[in-house]
C-alpha atoms as a PDB file:
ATOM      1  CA  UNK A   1     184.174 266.719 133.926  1.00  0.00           C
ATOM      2  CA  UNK A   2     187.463 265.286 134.492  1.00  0.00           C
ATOM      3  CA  UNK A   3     186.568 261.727 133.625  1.00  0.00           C
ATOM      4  CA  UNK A   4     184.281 262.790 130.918  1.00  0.00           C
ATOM      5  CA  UNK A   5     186.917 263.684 129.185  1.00  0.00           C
ATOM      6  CA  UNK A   6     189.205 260.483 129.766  1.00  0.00           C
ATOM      7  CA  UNK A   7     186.297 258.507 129.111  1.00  0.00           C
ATOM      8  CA  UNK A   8     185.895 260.749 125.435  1.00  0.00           C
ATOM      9  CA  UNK A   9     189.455 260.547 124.797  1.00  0.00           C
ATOM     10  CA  UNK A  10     189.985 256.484 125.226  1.00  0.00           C
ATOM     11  CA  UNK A  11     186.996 256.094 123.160  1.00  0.00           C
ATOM     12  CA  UNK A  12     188.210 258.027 120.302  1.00  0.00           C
ATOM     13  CA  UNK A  13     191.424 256.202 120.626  1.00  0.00           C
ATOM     14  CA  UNK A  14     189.889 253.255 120.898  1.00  0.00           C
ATOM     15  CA  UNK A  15     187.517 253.827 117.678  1.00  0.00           C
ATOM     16  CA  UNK A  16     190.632 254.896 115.861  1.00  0.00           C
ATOM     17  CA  UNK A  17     192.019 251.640 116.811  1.00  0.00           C
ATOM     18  CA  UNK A  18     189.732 249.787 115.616  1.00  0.00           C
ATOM     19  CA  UNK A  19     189.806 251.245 112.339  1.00  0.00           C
ATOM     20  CA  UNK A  20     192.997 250.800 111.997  1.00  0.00           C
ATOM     21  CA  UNK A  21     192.934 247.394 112.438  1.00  0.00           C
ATOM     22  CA  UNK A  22     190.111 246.803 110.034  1.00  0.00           C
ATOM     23  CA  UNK A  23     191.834 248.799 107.526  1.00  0.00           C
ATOM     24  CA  UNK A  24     195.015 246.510 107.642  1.00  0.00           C
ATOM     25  CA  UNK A  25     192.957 242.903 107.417  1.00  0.00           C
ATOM     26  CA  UNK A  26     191.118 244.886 104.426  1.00  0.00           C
ATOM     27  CA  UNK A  27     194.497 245.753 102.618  1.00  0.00           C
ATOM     28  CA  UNK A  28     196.012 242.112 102.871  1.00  0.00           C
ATOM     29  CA  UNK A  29     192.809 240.943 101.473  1.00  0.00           C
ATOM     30  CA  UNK A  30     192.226 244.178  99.161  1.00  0.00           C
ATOM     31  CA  UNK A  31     195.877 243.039  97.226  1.00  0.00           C
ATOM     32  CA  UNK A  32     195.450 239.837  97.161  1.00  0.00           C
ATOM     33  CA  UNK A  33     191.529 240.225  95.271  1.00  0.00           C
ATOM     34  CA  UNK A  34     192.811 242.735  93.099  1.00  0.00           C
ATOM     35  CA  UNK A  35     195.702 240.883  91.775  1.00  0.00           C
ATOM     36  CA  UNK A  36     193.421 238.019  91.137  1.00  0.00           C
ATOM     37  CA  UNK A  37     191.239 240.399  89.379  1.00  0.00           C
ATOM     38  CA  UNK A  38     194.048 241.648  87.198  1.00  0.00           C
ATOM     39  CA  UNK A  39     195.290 238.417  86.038  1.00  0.00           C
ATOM     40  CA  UNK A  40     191.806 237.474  85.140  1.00  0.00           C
ATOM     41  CA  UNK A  41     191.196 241.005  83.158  1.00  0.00           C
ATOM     42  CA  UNK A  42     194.183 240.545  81.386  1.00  0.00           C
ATOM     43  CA  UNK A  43     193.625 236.572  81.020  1.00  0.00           C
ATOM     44  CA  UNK A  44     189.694 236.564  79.405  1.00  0.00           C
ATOM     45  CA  UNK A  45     190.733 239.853  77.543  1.00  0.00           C
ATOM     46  CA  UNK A  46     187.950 241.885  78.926  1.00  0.00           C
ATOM     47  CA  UNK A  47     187.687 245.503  76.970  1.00  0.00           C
ATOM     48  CA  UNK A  48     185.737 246.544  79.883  1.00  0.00           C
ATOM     49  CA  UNK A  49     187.842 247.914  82.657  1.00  0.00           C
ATOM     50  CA  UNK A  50     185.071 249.442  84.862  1.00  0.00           C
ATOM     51  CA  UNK A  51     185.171 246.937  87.708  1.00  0.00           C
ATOM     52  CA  UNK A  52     188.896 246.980  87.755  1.00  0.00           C
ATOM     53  CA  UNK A  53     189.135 250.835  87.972  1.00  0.00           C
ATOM     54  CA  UNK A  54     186.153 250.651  90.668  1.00  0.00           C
ATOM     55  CA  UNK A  55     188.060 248.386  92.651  1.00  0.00           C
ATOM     56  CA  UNK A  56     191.131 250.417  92.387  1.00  0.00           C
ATOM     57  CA  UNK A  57     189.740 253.578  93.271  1.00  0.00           C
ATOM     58  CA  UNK A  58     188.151 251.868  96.778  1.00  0.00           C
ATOM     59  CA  UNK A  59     191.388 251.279  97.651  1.00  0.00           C
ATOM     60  CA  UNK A  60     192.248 254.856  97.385  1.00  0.00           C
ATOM     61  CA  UNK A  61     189.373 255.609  99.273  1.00  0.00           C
ATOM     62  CA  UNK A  62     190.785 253.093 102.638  1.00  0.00           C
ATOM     63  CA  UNK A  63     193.982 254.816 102.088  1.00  0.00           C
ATOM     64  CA  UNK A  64     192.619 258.361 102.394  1.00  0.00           C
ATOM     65  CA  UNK A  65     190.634 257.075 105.563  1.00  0.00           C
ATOM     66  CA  UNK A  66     193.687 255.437 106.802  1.00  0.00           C
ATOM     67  CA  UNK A  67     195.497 258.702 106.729  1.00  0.00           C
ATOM     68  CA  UNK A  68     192.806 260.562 108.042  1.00  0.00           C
ATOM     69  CA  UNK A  69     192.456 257.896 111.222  1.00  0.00           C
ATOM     70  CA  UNK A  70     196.033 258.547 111.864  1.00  0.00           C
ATOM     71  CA  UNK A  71     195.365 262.013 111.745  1.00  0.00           C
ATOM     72  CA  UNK A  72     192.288 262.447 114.615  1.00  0.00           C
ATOM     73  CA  UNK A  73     194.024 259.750 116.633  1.00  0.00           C
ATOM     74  CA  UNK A  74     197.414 262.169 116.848  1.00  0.00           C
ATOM     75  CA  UNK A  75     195.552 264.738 117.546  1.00  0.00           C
ATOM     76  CA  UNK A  76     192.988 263.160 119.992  1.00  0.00           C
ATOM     77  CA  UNK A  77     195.864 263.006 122.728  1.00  0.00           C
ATOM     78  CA  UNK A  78     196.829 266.774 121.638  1.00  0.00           C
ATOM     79  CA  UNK A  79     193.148 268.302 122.045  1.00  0.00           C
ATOM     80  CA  UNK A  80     192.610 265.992 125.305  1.00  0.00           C
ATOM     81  CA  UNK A  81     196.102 266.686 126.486  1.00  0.00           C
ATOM     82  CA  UNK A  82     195.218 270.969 126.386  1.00  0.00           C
ATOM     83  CA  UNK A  83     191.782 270.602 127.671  1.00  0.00           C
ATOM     84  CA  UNK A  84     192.370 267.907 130.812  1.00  0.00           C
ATOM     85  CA  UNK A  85     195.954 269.819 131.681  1.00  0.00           C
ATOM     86  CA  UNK A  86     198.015 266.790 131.432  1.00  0.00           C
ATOM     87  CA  UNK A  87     201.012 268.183 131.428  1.00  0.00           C
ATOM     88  CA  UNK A  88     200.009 270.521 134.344  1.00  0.00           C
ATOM     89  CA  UNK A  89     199.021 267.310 135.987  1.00  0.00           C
ATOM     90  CA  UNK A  90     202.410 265.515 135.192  1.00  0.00           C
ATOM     91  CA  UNK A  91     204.118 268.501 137.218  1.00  0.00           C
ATOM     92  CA  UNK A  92     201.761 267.966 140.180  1.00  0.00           C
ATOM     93  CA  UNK A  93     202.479 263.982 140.152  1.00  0.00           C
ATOM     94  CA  UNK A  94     205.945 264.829 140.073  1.00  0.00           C
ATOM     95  CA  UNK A  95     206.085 267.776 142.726  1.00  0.00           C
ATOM     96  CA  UNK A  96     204.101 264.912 145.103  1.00  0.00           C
ATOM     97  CA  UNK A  97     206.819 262.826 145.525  1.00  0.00           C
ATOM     98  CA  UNK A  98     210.077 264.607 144.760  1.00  0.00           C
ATOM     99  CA  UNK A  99     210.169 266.185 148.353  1.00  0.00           C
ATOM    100  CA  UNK A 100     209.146 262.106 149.629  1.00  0.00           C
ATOM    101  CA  UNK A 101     212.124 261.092 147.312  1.00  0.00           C
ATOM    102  CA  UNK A 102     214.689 263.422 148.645  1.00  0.00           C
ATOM    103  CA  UNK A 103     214.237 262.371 152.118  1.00  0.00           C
ATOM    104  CA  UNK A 104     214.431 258.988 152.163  1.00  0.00           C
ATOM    105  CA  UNK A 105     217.429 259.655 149.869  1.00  0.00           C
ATOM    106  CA  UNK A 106     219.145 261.803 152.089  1.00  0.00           C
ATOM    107  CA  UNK A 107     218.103 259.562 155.009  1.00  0.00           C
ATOM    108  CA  UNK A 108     219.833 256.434 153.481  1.00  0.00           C
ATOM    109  CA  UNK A 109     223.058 258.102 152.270  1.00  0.00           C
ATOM    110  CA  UNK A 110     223.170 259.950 156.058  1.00  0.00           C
ATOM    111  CA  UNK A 111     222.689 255.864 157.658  1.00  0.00           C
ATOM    112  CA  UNK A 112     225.011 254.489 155.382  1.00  0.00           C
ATOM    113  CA  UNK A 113     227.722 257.114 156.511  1.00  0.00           C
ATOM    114  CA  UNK A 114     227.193 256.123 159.713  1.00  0.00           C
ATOM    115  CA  UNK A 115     227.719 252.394 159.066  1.00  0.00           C
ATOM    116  CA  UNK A 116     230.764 252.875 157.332  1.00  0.00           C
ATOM    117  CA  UNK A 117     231.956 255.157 160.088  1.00  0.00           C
ATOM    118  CA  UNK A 118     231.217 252.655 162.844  1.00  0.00           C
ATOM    119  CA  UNK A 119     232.360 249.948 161.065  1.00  0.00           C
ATOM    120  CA  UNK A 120     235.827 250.900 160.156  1.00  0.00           C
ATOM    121  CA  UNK A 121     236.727 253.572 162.859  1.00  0.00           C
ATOM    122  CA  UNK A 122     239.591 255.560 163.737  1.00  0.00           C
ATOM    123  CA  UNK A 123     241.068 255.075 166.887  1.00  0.00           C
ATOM    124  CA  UNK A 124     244.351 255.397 165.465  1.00  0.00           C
ATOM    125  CA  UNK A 125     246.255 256.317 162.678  1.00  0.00           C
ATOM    126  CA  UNK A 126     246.530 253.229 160.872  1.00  0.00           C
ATOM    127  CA  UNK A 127     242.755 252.416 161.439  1.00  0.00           C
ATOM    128  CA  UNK A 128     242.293 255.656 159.756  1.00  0.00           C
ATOM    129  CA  UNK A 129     243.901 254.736 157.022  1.00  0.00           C
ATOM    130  CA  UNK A 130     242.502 251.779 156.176  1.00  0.00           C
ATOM    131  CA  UNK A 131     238.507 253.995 157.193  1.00  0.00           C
ATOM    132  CA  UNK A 132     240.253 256.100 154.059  1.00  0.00           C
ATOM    133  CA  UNK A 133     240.692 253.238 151.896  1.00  0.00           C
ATOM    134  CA  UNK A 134     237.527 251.276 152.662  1.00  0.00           C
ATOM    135  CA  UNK A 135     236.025 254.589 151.691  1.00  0.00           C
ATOM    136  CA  UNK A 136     237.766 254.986 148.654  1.00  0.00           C
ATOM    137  CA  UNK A 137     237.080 251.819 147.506  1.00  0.00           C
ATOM    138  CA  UNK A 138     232.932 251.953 148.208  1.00  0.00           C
ATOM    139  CA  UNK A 139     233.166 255.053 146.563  1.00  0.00           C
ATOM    140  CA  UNK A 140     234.782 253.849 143.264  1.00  0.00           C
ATOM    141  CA  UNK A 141     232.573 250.626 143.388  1.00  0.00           C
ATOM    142  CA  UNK A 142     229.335 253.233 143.646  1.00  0.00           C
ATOM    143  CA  UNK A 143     230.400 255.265 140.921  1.00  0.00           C
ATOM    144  CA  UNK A 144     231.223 252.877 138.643  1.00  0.00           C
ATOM    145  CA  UNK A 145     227.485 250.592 139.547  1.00  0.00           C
ATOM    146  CA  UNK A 146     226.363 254.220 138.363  1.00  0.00           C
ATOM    147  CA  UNK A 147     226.963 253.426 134.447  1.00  0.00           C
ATOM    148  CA  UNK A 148     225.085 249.582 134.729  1.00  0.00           C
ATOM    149  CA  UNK A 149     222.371 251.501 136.982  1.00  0.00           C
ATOM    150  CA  UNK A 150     221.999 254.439 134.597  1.00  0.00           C
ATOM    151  CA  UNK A 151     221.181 251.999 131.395  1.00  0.00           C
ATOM    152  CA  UNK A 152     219.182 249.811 133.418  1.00  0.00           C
ATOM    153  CA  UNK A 153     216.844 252.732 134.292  1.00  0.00           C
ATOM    154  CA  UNK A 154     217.459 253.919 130.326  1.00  0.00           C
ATOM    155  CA  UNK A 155     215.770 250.623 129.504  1.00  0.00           C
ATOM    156  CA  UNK A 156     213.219 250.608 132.100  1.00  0.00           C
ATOM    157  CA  UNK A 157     211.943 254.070 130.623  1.00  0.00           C
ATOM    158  CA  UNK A 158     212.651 252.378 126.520  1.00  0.00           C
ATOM    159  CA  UNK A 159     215.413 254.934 125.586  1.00  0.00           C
ATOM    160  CA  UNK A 160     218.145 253.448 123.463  1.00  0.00           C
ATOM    161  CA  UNK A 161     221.718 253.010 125.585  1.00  0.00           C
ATOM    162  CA  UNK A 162     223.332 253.107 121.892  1.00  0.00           C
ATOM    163  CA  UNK A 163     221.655 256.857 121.654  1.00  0.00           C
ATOM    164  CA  UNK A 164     223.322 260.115 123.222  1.00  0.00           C
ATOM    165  CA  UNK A 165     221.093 261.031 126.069  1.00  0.00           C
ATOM    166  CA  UNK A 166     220.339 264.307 126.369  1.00  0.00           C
ATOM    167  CA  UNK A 167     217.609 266.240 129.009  1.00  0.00           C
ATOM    168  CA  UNK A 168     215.012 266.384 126.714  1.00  0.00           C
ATOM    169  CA  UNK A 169     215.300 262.848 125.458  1.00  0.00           C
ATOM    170  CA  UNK A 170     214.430 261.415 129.342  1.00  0.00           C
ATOM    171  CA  UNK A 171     212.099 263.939 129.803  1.00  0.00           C
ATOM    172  CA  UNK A 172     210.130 262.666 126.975  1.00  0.00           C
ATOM    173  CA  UNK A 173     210.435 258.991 128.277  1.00  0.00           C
ATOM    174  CA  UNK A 174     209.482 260.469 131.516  1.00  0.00           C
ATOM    175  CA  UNK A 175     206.033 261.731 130.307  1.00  0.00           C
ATOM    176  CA  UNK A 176     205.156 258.326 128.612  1.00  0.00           C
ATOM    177  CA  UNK A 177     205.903 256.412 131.582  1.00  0.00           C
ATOM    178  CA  UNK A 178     204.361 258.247 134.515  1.00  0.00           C
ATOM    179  CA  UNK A 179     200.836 258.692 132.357  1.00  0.00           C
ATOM    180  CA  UNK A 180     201.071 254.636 131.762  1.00  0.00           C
ATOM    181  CA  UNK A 181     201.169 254.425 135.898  1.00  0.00           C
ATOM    182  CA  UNK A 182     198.322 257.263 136.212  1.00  0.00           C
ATOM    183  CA  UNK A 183     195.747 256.472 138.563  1.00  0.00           C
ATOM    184  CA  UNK A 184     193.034 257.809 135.568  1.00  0.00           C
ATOM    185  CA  UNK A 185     194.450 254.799 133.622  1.00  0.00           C
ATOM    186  CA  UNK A 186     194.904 252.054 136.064  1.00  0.00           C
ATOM    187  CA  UNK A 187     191.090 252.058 137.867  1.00  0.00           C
ATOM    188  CA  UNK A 188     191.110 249.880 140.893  1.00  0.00           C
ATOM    189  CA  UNK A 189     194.766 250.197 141.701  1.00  0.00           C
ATOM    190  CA  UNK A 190     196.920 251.852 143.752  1.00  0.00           C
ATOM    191  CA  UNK A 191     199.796 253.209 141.536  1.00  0.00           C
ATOM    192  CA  UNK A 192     201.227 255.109 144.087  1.00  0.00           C
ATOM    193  CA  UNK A 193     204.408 252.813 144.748  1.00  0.00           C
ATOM    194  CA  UNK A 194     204.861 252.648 140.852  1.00  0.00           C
ATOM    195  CA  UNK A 195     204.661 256.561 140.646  1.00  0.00           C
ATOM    196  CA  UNK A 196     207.183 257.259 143.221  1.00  0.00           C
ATOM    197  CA  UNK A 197     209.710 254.624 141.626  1.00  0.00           C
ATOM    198  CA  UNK A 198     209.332 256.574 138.299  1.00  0.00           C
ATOM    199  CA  UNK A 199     209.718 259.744 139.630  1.00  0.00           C
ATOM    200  CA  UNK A 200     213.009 258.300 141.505  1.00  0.00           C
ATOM    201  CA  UNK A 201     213.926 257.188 138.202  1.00  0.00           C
ATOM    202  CA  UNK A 202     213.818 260.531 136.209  1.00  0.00           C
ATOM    203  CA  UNK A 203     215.508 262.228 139.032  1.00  0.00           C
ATOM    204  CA  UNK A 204     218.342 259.566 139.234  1.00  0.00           C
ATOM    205  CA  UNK A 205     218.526 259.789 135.082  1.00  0.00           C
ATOM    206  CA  UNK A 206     218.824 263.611 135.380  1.00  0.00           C
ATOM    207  CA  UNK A 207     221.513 264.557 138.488  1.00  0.00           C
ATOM    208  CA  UNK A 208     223.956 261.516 136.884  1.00  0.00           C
ATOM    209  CA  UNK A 209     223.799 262.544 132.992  1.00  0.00           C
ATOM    210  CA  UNK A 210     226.862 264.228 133.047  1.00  0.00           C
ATOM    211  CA  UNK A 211     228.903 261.452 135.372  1.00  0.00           C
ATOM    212  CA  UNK A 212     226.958 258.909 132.440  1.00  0.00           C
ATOM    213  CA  UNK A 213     227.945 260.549 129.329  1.00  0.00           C
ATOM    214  CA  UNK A 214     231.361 260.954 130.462  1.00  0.00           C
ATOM    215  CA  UNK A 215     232.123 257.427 131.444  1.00  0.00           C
ATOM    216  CA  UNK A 216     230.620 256.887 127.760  1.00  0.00           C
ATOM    217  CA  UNK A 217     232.793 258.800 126.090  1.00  0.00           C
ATOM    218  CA  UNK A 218     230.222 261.216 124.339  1.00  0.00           C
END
């Protein structure tokens, strides 16, 4: 039923499309023929305007089905989006990984610890002191790579860096992305490394906001 329904819901995008794309050759043409056709009214002095106004009025009539493509194609993705659950799905995709996310985070900040605690050591109090520094000094570097990591992954989901982020803003970007990685849109392929690196993304984007907005100045 599932796939019914995707394959019902990229047709109708598709035809709407295609319409759209017929209707924009037809208006490049439709203005160029009807200028032609009012120079030569106005030229020959024809008291007849019948073809003129006929011609006229099937523009109106593209425009109205323009407007009325743009209209079924918005709400294509709404109806679809309520009747296949996406956003019920979304939650799922994201649930999946989060947990897989958290541990390998955790697991990499725990080993890096540990390096940096073999590494510099503290056998005495100067060696200490310079474990303190080192430390100090990784820690600054990491927050600051925050900022140029933050807008990289800004850009990576297309949200303006010149913008105030806000929650609601990445959450939107968030939705876009992940369906573009969906296995229902990418037949054949195995999305799953691209899904988890989105999902890593959005949670990044969310913990650091507050650090990124700060550094910003907003």
């Amino acid at each position: 039923m599932q796939i019914i329904g995707r394959g019902m819901q990229f047709l109708l995008t598709g035809i709407c499309l295609l319409i759209k794309i017929i209707i924009n050759v037809f208006w490049k043409l439709y203005i160029f023929v009807i200028g032609i056709l009012l120079f030569f009214t106005v030229l020959m002095n024809i008291n007849s305007w019948k073809l003129f106004w006929e011609f006229l009025f099937l523009g109106f009539q593209v425009l109205v089905a323009g407007f009325l493509t743009d209209f079924v194609n918005s709400w294509t993705g709404k109806i679809f989006g309520n009747i296949l659950n996406e956003e019920e799905e979304d939650k799922d995709i994201f649930e999946k990984y989060k947990k897989q996310f958290f541990y390998q985070n955790k697991r990499s900040e725990y080993n890096s610890e540990q390096s940096n605690y073999s590494s510099s050591g503290y056998s005495n109090y100067s060696g200490y002191s310079e474990y303190k520094e080192n430390k100090y000094e990784n820690y600054s570097k990491a927050r600051d790579d925050i900022v140029k990591k933050y807008e990289e992954y800004l850009e990576y989901f297309g949200i303006n860096t010149k913008m105030k982020i806000t929650l609601k803003i990445i959450k939107k970007a968030y939705k876009t992305k992940i369906k573009e990685v969906h296995p229902d849109k990418n037949p054949g392929k195995d999305t799953t490394e691209e899904t988890v690196k989105v999902n890593e993304i959005k949670e990044f984007l969310d913990i650091n906001l507050e650090y990124y907005l700060m550094k910003r100045g907003f």
